[in-house]
C-alpha atoms as a PDB file:
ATOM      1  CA  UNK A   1      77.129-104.193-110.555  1.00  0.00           C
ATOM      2  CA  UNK A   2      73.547-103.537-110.858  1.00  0.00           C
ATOM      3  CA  UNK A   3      72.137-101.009-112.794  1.00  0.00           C
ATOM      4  CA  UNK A   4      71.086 -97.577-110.420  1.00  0.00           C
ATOM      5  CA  UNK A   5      74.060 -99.237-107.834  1.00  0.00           C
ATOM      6  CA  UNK A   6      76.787 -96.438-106.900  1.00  0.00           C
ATOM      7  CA  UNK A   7      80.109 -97.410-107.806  1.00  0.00           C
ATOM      8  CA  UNK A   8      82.492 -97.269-104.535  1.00  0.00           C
ATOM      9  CA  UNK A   9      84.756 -94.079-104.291  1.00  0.00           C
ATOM     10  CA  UNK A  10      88.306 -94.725-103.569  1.00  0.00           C
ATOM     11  CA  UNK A  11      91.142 -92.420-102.835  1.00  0.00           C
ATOM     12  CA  UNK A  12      94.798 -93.346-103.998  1.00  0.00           C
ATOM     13  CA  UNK A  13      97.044 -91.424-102.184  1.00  0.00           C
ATOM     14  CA  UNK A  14     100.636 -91.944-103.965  1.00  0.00           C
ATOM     15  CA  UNK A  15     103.434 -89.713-105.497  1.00  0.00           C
ATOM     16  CA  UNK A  16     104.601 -93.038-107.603  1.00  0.00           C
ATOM     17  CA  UNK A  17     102.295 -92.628-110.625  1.00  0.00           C
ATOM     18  CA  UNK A  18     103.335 -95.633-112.328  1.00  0.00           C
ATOM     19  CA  UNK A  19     101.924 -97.666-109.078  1.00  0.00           C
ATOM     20  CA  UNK A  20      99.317 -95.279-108.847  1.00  0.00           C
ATOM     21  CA  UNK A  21      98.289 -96.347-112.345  1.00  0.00           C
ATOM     22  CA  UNK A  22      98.572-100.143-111.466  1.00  0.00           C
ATOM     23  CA  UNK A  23      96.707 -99.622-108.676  1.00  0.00           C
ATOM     24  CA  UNK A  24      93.858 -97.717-110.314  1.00  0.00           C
ATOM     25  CA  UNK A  25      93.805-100.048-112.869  1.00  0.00           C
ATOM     26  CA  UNK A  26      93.005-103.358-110.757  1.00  0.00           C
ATOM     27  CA  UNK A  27      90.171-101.363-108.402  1.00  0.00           C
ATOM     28  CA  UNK A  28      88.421 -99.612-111.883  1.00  0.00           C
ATOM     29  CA  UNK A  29      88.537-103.786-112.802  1.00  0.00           C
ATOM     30  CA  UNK A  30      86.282-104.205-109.447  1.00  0.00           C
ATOM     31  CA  UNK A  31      84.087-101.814-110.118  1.00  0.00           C
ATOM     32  CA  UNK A  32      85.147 -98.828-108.393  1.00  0.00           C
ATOM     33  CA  UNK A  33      85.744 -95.208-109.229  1.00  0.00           C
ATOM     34  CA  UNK A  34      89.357 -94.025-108.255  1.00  0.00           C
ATOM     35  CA  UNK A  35      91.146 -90.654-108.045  1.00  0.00           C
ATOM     36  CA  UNK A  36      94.592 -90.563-107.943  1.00  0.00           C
ATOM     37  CA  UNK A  37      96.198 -87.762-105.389  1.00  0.00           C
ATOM     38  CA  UNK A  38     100.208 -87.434-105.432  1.00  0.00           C
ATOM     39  CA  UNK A  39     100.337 -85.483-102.297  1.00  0.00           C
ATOM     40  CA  UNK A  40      98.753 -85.136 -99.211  1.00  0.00           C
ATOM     41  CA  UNK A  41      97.576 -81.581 -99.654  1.00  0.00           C
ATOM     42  CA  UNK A  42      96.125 -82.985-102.762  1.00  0.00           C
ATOM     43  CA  UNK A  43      93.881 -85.647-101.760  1.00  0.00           C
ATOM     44  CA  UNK A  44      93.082 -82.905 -98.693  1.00  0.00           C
ATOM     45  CA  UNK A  45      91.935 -80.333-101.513  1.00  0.00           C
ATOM     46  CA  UNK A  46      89.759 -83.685-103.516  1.00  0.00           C
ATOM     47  CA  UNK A  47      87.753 -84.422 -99.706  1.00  0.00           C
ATOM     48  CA  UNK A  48      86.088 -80.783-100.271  1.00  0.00           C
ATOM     49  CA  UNK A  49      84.545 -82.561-103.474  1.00  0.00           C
ATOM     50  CA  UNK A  50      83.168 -85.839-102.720  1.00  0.00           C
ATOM     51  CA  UNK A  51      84.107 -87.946 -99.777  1.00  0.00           C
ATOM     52  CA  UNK A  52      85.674 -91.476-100.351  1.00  0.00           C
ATOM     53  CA  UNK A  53      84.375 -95.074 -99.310  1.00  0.00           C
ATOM     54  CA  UNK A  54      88.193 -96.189 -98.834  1.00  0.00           C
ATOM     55  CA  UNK A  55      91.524 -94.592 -99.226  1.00  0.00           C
ATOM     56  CA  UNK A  56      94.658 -96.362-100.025  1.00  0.00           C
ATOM     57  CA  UNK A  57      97.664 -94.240 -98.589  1.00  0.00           C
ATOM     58  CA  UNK A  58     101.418 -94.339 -98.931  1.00  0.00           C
ATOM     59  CA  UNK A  59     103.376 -93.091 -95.908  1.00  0.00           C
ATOM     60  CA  UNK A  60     106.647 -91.328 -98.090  1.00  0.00           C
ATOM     61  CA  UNK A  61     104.638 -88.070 -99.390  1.00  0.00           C
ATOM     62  CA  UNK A  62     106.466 -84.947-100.328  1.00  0.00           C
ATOM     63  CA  UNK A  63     105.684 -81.956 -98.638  1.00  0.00           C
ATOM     64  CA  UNK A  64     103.021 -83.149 -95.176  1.00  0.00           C
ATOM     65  CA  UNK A  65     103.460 -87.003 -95.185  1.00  0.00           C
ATOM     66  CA  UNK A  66     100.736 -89.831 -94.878  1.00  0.00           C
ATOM     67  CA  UNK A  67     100.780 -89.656 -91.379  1.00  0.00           C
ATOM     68  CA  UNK A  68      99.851 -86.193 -91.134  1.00  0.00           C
ATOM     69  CA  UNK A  69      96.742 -86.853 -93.463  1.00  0.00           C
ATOM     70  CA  UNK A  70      95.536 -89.527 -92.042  1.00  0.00           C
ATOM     71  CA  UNK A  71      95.446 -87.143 -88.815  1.00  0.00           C
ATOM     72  CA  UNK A  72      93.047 -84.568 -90.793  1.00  0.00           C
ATOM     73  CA  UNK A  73      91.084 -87.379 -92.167  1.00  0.00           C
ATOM     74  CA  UNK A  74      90.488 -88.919 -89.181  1.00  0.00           C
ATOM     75  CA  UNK A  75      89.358 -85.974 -87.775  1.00  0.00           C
ATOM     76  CA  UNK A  76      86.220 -85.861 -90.580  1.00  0.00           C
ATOM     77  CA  UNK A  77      85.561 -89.089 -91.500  1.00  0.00           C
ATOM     78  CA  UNK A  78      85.670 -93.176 -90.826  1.00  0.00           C
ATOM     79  CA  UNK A  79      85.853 -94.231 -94.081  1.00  0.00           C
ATOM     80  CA  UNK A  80      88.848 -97.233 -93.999  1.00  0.00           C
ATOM     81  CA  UNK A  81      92.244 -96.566 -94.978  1.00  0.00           C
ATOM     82  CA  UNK A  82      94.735 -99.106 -96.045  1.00  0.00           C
ATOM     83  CA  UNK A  83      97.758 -97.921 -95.731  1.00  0.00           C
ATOM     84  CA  UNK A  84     100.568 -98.952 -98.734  1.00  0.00           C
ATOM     85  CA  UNK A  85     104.114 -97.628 -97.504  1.00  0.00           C
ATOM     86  CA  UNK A  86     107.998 -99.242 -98.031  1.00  0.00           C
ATOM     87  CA  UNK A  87     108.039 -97.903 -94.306  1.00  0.00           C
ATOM     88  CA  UNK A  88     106.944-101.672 -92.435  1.00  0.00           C
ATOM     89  CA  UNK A  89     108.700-100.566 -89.361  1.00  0.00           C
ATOM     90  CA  UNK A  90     106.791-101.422 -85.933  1.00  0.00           C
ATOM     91  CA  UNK A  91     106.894 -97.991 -85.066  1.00  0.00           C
ATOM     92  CA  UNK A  92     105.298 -96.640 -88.814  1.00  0.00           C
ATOM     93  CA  UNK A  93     102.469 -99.428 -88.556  1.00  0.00           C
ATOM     94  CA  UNK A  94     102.044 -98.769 -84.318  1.00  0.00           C
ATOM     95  CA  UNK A  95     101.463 -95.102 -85.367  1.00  0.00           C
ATOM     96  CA  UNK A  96      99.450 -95.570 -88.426  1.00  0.00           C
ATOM     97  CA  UNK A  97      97.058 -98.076 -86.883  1.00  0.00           C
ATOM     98  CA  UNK A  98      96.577 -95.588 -83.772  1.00  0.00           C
ATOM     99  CA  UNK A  99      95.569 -92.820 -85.753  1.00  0.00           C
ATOM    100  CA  UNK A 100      93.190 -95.056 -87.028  1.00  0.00           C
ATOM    101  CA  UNK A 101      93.997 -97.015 -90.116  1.00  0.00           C
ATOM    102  CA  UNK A 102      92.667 -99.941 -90.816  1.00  0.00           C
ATOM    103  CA  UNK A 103      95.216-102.429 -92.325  1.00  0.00           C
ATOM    104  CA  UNK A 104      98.775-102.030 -93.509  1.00  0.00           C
ATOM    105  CA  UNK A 105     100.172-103.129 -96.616  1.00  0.00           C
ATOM    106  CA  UNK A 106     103.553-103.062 -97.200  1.00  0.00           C
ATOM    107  CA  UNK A 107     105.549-102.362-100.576  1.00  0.00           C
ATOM    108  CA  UNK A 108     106.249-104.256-102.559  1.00  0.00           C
ATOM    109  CA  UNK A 109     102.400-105.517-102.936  1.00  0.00           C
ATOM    110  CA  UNK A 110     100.698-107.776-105.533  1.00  0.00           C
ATOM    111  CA  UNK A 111      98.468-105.896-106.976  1.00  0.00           C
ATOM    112  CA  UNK A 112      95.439-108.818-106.765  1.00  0.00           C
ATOM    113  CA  UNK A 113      96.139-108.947-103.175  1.00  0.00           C
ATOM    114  CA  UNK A 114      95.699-105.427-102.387  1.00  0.00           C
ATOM    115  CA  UNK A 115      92.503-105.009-105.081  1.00  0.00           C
ATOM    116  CA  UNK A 116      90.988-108.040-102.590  1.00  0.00           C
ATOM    117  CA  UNK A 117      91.674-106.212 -99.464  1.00  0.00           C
ATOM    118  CA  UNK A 118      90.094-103.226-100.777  1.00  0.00           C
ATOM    119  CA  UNK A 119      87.301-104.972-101.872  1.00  0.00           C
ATOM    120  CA  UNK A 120      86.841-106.333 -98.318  1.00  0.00           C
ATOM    121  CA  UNK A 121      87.495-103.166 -96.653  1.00  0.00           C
ATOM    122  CA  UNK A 122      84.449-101.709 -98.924  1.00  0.00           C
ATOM    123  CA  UNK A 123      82.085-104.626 -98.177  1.00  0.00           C
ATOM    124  CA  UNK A 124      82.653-104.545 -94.377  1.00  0.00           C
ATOM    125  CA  UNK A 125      81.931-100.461 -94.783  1.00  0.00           C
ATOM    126  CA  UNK A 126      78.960-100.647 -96.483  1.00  0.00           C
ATOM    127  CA  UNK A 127      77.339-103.566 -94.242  1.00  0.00           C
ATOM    128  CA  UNK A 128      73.559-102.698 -93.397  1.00  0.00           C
ATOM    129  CA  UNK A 129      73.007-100.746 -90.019  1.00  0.00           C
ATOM    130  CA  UNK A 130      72.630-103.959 -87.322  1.00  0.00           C
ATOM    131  CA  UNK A 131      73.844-106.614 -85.677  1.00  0.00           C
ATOM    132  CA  UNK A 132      73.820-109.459 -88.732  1.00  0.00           C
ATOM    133  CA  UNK A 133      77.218-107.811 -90.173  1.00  0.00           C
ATOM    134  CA  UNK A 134      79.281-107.962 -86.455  1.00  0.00           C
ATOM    135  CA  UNK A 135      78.925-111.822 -86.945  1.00  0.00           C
ATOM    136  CA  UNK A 136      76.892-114.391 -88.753  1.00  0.00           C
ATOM    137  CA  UNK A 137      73.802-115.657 -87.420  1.00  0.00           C
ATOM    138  CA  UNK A 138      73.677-118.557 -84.915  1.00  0.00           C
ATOM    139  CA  UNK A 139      77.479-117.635 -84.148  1.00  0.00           C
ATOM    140  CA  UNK A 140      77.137-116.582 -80.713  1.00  0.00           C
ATOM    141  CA  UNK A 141      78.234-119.502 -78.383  1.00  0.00           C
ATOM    142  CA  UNK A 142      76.482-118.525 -75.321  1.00  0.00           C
ATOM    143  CA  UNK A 143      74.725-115.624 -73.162  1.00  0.00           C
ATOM    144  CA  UNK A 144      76.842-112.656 -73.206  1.00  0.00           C
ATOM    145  CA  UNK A 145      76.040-109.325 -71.535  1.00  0.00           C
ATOM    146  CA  UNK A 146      72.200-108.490 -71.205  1.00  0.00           C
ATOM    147  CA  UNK A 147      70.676-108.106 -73.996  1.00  0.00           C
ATOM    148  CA  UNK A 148      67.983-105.574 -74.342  1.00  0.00           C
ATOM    149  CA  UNK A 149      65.466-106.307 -77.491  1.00  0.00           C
ATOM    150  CA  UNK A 150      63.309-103.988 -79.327  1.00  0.00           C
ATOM    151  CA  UNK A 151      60.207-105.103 -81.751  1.00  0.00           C
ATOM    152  CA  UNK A 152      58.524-107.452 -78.907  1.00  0.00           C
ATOM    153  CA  UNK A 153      59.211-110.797 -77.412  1.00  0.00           C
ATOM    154  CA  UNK A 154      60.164-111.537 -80.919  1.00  0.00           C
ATOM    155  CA  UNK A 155      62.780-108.882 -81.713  1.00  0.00           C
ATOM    156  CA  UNK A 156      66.023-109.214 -82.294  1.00  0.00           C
ATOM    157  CA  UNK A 157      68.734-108.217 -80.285  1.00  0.00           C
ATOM    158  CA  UNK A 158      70.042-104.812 -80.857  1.00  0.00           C
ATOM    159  CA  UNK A 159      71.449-103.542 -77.495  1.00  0.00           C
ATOM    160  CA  UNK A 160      73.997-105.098 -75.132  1.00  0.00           C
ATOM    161  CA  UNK A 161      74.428-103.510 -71.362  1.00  0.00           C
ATOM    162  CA  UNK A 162      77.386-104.075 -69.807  1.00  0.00           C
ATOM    163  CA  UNK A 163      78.280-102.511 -66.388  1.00  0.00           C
ATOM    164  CA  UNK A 164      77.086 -98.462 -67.387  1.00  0.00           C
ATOM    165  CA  UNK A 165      77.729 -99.316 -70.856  1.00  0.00           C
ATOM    166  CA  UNK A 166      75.353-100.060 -73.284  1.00  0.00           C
ATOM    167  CA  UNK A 167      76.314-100.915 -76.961  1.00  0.00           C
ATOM    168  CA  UNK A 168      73.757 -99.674 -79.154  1.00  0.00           C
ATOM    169  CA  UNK A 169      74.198-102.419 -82.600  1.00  0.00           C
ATOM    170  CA  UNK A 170      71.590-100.775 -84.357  1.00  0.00           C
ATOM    171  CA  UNK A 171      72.920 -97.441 -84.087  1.00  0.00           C
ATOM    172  CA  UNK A 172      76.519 -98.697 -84.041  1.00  0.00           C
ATOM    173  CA  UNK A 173      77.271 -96.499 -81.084  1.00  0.00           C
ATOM    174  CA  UNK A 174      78.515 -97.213 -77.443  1.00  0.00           C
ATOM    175  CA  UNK A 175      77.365 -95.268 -74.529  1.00  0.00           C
ATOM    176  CA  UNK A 176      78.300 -94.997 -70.967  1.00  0.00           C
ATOM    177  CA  UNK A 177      75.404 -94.080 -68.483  1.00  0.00           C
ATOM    178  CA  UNK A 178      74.107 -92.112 -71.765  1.00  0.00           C
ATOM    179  CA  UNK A 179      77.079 -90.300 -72.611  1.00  0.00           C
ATOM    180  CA  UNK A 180      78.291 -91.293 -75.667  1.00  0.00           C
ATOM    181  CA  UNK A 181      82.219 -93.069 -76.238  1.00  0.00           C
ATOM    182  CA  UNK A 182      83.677 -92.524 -79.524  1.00  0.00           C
ATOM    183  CA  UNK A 183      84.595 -95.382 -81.006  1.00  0.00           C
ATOM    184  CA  UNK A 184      86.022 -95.711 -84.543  1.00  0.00           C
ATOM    185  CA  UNK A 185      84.172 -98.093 -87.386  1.00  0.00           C
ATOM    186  CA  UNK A 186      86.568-100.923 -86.678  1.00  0.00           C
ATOM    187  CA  UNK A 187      87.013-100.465 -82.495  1.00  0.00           C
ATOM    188  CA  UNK A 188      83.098-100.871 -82.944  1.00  0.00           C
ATOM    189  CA  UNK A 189      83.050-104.053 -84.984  1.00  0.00           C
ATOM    190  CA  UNK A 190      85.746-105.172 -82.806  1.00  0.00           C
ATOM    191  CA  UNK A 191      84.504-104.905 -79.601  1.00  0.00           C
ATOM    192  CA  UNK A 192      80.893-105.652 -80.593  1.00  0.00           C
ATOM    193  CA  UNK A 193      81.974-109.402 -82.202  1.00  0.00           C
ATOM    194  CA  UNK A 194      84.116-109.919 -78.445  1.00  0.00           C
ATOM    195  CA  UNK A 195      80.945-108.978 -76.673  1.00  0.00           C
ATOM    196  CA  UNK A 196      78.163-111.052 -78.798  1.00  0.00           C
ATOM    197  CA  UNK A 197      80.563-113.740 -78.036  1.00  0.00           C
ATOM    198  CA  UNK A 198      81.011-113.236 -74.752  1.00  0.00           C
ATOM    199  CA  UNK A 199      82.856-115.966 -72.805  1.00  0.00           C
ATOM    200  CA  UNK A 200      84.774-116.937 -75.468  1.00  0.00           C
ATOM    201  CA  UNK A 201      88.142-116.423 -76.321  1.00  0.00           C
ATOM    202  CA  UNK A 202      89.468-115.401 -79.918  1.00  0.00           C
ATOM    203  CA  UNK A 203      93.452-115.913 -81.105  1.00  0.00           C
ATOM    204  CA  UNK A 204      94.606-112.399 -82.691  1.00  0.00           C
ATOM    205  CA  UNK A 205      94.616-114.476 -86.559  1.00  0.00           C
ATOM    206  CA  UNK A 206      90.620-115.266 -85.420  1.00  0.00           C
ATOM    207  CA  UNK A 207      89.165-111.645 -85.018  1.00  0.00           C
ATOM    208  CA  UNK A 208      91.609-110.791 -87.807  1.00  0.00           C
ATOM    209  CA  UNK A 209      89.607-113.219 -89.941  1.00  0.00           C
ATOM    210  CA  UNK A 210      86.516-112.064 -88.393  1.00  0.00           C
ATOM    211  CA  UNK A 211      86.433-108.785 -87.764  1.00  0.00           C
ATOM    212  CA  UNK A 212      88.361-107.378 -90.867  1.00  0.00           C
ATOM    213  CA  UNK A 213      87.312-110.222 -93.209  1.00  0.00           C
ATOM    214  CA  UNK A 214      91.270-110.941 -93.739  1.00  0.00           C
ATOM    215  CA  UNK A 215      93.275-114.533 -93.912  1.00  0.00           C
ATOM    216  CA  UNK A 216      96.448-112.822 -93.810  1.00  0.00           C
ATOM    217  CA  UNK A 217      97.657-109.457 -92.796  1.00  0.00           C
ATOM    218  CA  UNK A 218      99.369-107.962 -89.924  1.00  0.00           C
ATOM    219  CA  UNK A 219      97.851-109.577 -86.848  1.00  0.00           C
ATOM    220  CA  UNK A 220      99.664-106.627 -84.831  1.00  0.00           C
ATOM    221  CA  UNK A 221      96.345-104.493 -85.781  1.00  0.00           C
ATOM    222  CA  UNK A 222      94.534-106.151 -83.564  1.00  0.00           C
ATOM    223  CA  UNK A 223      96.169-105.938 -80.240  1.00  0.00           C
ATOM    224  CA  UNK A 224      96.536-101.844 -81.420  1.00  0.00           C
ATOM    225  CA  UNK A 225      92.635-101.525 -81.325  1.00  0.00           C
ATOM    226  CA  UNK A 226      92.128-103.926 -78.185  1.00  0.00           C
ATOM    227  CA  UNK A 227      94.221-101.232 -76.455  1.00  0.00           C
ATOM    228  CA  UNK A 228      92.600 -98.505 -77.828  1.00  0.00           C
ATOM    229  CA  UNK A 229      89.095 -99.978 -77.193  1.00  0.00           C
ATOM    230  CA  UNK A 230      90.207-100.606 -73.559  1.00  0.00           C
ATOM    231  CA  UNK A 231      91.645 -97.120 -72.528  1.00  0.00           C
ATOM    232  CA  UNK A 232      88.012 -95.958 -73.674  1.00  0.00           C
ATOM    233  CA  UNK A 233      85.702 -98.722 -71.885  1.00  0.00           C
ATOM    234  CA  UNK A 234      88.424 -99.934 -68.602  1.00  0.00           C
ATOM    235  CA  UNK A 235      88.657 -98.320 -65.463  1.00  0.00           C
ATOM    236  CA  UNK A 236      92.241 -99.293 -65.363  1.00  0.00           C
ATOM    237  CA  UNK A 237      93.445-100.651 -69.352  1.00  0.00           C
ATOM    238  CA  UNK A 238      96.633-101.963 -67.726  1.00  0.00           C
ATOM    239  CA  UNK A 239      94.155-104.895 -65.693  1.00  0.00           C
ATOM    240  CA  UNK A 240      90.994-105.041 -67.879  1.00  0.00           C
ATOM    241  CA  UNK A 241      87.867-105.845 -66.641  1.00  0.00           C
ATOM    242  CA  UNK A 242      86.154-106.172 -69.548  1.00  0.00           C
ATOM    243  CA  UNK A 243      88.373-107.046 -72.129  1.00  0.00           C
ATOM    244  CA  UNK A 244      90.883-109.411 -71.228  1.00  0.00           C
ATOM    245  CA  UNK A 245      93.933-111.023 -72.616  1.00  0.00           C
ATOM    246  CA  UNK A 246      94.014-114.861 -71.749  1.00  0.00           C
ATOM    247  CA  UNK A 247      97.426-116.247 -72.162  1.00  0.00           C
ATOM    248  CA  UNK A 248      97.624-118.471 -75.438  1.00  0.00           C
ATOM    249  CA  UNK A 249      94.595-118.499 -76.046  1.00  0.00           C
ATOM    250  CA  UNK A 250      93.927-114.912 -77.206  1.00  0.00           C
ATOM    251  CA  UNK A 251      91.602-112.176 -76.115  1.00  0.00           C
ATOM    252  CA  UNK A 252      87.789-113.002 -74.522  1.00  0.00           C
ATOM    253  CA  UNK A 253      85.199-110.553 -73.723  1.00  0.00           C
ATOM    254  CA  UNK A 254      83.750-111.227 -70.181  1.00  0.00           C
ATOM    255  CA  UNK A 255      80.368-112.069 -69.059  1.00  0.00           C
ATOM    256  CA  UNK A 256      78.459-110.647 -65.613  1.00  0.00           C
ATOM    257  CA  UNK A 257      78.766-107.364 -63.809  1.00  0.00           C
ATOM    258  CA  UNK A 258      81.769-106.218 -61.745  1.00  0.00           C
END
């Protein structure tokens, strides 16, 4: 890490402090600087002191339970959250991921594997402000929604209008007819790598890859935040206009105006 360069904050959220410890041990390895909370009104009472860059949570807490924190955090911040729980039930993971977490890891874990997806998580946070991050350049396949430039002829493209939205890359924001839509870090980077590859479809393991810079993981994430994204940006989520599911083949982001 280079000298001046602030080490990433993360948050362990976990009443096993053996794991805790084995946990801490791997990130500190990376570079980062982690506090340990064994309770959710802990790591609640730590967020008055310094905000984190990532928190790793465990579902099982005594007293208020992961869920519930992730709730309040939510509520005050975007930083990711990987969430580490023995609970790997649909329903635990279908909640978790709509109150906005951002990958599930269940126990037990290898503690390399989870130290890389944290690592990932942190890079993907800390991207510059712009569109380079959303995908790499040259990777859009062909014209997608209009795309309104700024700095000249020459600029790059930082807008894309679609219908009353515009999605503002630059200021990683989405706005309909100049109201803003709140969208959460990842529903952003989701929907913005669909729509700068517009006409193109993606399999769920693709924007997985893409989007959350993971080879393997829960693919179920990803339908959770295409549904989310769509009750906030379709007239009617249950028949998309925008965002559209094409049988085995994935999801594609449409071109053209309705």
């Amino acid at each position: 890490m280079e000298e001046g360069t602030r080490r990433p904050r993360v948050l362990v959220v976990e009443d096993d402090r053996d794991i805790a410890s084995l946990v801490g041990t791997y990130l500190e390895r990376d570079g980062a600087e982690v506090e340990i909370a064994g309770s959710a009104e802990a790591a609640l009472e730590s967020l008055s002191c310094a905000e984190p860059d990532l928190v790793l949570l465990d579902l099982g807490l005594p007293g208020a339970d992961g869920l519930e924190f992730l709730r309040s955090f939510r509520s005050r911040s975007r930083a990711p959250v990987i969430i580490v729980s023995a609970r790997e039930s649909d329903e635990d993971k279908i909640a978790g991921l709509g109150l906005g977490a951002d990958d599930f890891v269940s126990k037990p874990f290898s503690p390399r594997v989870l130290a890389a997806r944290a690592q990932a998580q942190l890079r993907r946070a800390t991207w510059p402000r712009g569109a380079e991050p959303i995908g790499a350049p040259g990777s859009v396949t062909g014209p997608g929604p209009a795309q309104v430039r700024a700095g000249g002829a020459g600029g790059a493209a930082v807008r894309l209008a679609f219908g009353p939205y515009v999605l503002d890359l630059d200021g990683r924001l989405l706005e309909r007819s100049g109201e803003r839509v709140s969208l959460s870090r990842r529903e952003f980077e989701l929907l913005s790598y669909l729509a700068l590859n517009a006409g193109r479809s993606f399999s769920p393991s693709e924007l997985y890859q893409a989007v959350w810079g993971l080879a393997h993981g829960d693919l179920s994430t990803v339908a959770v935040h295409v549904q989310r994204i769509r009750r906030k940006i379709e007239a009617e989520p249950s028949h998309p206009r925008w965002l559209v599911t094409i049988p085995g083949q994935g999801y594609r982001f449409l071109r053209g105006l309705p």
